[in-house]
Protein backbone atom coordinates (compact mmCIF):
# COMPACT_ATOMS: atom_id res chain seq x y z
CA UNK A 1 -15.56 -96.18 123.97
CA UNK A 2 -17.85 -99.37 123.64
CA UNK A 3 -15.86 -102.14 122.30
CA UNK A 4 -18.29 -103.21 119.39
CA UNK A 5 -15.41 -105.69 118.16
CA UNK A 6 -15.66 -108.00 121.38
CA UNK A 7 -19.54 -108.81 120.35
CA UNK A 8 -18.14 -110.04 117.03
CA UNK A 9 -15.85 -112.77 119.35
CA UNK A 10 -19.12 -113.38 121.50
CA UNK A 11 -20.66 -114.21 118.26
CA UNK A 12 -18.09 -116.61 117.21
CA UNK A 13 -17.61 -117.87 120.50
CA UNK A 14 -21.40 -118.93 120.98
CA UNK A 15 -21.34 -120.28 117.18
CA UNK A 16 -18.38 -122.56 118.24
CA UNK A 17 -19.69 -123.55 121.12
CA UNK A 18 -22.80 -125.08 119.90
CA UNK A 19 -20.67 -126.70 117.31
CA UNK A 20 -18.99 -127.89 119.97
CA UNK A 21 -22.43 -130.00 121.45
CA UNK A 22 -22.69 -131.70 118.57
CA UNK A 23 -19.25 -133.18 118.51
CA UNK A 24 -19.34 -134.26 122.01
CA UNK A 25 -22.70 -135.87 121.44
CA UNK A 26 -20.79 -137.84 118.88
CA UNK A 27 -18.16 -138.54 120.74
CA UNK A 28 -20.07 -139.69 123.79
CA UNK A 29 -22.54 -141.50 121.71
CA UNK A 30 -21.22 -145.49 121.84
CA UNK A 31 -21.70 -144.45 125.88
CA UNK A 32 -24.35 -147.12 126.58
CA UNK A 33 -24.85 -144.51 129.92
CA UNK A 34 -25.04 -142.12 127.46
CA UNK A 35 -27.48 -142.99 125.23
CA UNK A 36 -30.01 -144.15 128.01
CA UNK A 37 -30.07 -140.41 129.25
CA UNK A 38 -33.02 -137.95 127.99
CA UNK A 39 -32.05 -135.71 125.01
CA UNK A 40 -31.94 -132.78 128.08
CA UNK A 41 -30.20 -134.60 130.31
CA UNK A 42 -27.36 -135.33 127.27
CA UNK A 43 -27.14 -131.75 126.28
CA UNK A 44 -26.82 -131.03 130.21
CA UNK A 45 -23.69 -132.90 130.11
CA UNK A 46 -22.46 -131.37 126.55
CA UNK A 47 -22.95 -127.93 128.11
CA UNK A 48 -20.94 -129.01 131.10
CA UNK A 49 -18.26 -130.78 129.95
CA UNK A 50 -17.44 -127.96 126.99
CA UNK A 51 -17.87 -125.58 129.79
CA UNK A 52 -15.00 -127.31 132.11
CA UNK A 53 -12.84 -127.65 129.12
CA UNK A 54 -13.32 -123.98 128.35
CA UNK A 55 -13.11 -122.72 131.03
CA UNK A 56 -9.90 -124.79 132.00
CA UNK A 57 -8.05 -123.34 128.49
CA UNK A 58 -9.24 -119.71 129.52
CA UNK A 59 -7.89 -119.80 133.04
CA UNK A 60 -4.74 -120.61 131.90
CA UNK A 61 -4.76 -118.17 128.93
CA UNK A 62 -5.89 -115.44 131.30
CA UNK A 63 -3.08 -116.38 133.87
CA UNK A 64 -0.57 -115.21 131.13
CA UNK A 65 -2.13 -112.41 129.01
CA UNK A 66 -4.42 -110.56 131.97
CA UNK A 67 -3.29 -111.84 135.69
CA UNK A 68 0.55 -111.15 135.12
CA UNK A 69 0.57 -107.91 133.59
CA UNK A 70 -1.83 -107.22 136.16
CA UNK A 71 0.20 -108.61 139.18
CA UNK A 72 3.26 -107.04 137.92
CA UNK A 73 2.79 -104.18 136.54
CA UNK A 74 -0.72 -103.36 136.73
CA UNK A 75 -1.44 -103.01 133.87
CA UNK A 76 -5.24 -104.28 132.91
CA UNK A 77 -5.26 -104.88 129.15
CA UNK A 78 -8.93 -103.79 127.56
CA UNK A 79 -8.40 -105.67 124.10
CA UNK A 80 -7.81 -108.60 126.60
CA UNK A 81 -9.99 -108.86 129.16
CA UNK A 82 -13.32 -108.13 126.66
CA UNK A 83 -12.59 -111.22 124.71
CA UNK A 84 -11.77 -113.64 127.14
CA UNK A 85 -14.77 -112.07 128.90
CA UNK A 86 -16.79 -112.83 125.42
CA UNK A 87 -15.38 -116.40 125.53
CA UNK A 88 -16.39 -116.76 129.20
CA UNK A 89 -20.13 -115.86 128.92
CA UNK A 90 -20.74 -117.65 125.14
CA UNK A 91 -20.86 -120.92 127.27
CA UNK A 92 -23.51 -119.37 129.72
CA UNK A 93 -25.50 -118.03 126.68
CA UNK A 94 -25.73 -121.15 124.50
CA UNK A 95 -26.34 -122.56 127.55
CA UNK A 96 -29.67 -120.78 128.36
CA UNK A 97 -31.08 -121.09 124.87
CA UNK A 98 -30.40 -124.96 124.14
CA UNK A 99 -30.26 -126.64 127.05
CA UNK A 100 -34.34 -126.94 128.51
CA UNK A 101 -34.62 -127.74 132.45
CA UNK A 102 -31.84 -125.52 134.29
CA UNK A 103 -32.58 -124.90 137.64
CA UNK A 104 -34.16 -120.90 137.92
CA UNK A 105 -31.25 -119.79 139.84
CA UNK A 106 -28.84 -121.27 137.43
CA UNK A 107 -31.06 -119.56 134.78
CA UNK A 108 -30.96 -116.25 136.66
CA UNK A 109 -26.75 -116.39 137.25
CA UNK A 110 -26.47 -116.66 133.24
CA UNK A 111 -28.73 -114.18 132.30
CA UNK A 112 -26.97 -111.97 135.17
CA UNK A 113 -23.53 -113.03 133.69
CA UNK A 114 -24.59 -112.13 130.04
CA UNK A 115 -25.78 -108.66 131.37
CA UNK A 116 -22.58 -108.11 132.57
CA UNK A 117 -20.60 -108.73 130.05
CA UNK A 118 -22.91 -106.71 127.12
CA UNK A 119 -21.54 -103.97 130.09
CA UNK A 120 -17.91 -104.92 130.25
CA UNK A 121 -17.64 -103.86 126.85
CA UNK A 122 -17.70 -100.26 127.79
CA UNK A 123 -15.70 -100.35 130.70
CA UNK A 124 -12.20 -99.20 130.95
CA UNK A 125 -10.53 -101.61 133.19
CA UNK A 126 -7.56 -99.96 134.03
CA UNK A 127 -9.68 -97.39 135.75
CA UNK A 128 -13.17 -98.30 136.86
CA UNK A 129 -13.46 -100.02 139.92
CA UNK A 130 -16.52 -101.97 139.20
CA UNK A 131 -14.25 -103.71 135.96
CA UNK A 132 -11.59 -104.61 138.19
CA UNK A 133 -14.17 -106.75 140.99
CA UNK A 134 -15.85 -107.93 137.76
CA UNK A 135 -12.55 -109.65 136.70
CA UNK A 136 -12.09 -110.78 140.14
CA UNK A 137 -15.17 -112.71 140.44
CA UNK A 138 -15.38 -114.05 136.97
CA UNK A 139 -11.53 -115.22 137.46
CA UNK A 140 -12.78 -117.06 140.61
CA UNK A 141 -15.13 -118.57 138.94
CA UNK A 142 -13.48 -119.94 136.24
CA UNK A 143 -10.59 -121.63 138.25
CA UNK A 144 -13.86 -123.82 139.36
CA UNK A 145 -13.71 -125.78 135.96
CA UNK A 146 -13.41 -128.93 137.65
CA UNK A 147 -16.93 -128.60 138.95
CA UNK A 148 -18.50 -128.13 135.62
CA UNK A 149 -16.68 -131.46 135.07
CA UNK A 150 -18.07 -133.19 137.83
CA UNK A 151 -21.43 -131.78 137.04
CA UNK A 152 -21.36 -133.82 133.56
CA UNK A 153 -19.32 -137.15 134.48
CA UNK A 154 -21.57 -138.09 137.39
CA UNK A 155 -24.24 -138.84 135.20
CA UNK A 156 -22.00 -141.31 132.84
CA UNK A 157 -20.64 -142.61 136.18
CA UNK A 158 -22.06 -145.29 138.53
CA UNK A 159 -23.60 -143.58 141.61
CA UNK A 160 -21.37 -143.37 144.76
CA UNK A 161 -18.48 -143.95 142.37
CA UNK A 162 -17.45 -140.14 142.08
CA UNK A 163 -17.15 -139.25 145.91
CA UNK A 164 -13.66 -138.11 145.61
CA UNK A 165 -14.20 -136.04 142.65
CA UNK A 166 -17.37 -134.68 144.08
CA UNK A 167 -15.53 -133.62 147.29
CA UNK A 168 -12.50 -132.22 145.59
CA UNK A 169 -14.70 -130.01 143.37
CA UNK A 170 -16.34 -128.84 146.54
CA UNK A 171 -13.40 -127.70 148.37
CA UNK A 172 -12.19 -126.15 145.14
CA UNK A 173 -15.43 -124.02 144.78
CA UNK A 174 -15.53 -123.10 148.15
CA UNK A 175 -11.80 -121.71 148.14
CA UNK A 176 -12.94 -119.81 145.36
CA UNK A 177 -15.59 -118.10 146.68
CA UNK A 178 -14.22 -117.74 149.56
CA UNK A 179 -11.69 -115.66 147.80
CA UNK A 180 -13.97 -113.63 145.28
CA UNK A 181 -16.09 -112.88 148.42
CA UNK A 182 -13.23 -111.43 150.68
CA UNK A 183 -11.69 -109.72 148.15
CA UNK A 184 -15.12 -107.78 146.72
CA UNK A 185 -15.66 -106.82 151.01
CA UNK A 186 -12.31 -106.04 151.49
CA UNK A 187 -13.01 -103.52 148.15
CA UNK A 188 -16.47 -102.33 149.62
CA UNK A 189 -14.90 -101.63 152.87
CA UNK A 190 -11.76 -99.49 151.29
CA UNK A 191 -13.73 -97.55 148.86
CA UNK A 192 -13.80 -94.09 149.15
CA UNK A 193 -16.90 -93.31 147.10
CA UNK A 194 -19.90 -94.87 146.57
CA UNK A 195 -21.93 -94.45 143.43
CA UNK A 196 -25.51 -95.64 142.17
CA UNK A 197 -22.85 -98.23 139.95
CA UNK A 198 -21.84 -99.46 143.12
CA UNK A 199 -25.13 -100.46 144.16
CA UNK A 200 -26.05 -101.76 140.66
CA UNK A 201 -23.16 -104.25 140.50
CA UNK A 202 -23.72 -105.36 143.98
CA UNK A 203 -27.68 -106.10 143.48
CA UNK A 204 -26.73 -108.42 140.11
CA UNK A 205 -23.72 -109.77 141.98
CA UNK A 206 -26.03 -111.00 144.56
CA UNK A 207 -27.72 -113.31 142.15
CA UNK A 208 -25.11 -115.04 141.33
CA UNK A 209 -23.75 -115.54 144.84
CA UNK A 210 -27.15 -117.06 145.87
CA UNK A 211 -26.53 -119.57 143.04
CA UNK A 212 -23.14 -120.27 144.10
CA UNK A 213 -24.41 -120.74 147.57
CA UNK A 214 -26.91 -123.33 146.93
CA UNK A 215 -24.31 -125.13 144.47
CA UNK A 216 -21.84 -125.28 147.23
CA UNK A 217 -24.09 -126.93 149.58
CA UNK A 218 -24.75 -129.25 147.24
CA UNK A 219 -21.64 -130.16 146.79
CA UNK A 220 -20.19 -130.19 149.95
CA UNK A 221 -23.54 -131.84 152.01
CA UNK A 222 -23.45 -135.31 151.90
């Protein structure tokens, strides 16, 4: 049964989080970096920095209430999973509609991202396969806060001053993906049947690897 409820948490969630641009547009405002920047180049860093912060909150949430129960007694909790997935995606969403000048492929992985999710909602997770390697990958991804962060502070930041940070974030995404990657071949290997699903999930999936991909580099090539 489609869970109609989680659309009314997307809905909140995508309300609060443009709320959420306008307070850190305050806050960053006596900035004198900050203020220098474009009006897209400001809501850039709003959308990043919320989306770290987010993200962070949800990871740890998630660690509790979804990757526990999981772990220990696999048990994959519907109610759950759809709203945290609802959270997740509101920042990708709000995202694509405010915030003018994304690269394509970062365009493409949110619309991709908000596609899945609209089909999360009618997924049983404790059963389908194709919920389960959804989880997996979105959990990978959000344990990658840090380089949201790093995505927003290097413009408020001197150049050349955030080399650590930048490098950290890098090995952080790349462990990661490394991680979601294995795991999803590792699942395509080992399962038994294939379905049209299969091949579905796989073709968006692929979009938002490429995007991963080309954010890696650029983190991790000097």
């Amino acid at each position: 049964m489609y869970d109609f409820h989680a659309l009314l948490w997307l809905l909140f969630s995508c309300i609060l989080v443009r709320t959420m641009y306008f307070i850190t547009d305050i806050l960053l405002y006596p900035s004198s970096k900050y203020i220098e920047l474009s009006q897209v180049r400001r809501k850039y860093i709003q959308k990043n920095l919320i989306k770290s912060a987010y993200l962070a909150v949800l990871t740890l949430v998630a660690m509790f209430t979804i990757i526990i129960p999981i772990w220990r007694d696999n048990i994959w909790n519907n109610w759950t999973i759809h709203r945290l997935a609802a959270l997740y995606v509101s920042n990708d969403i709000v995202g694509l509609v405010c915030v003018d000048n994304l690269p394509q492929t970062t365009r493409i992985h949110h619309m991709t991202t908000t596609v899945l999710v609209f089909l999360s909602f009618g997924l049983d997770f404790q059963t389908s396969e194709i919920g389960q390697a959804m989880l997996v990958y979105t959990m990978a991804s959000a344990s990658a806060y840090i380089v949201n962060f790093h995505l927003a502070v290097r413009w408020l930041s001197p150049r050349g001053s955030l080399k650590k940070l930048r490098a950290f974030a890098g090995v952080i995404y790349v462990v990661c993906c490394l991680f979601s990657w294995s795991w999803h071949i590792w699942w395509l290997y080992t399962s038994e049947l294939w379905s049209i699903y299969h091949f579905a999930y796989i073709s968006l999936l692929f979009l938002i690897v490429r995007d991963d991909i080309i954010l890696m580099k650029w983190l991790c090539v000097p």
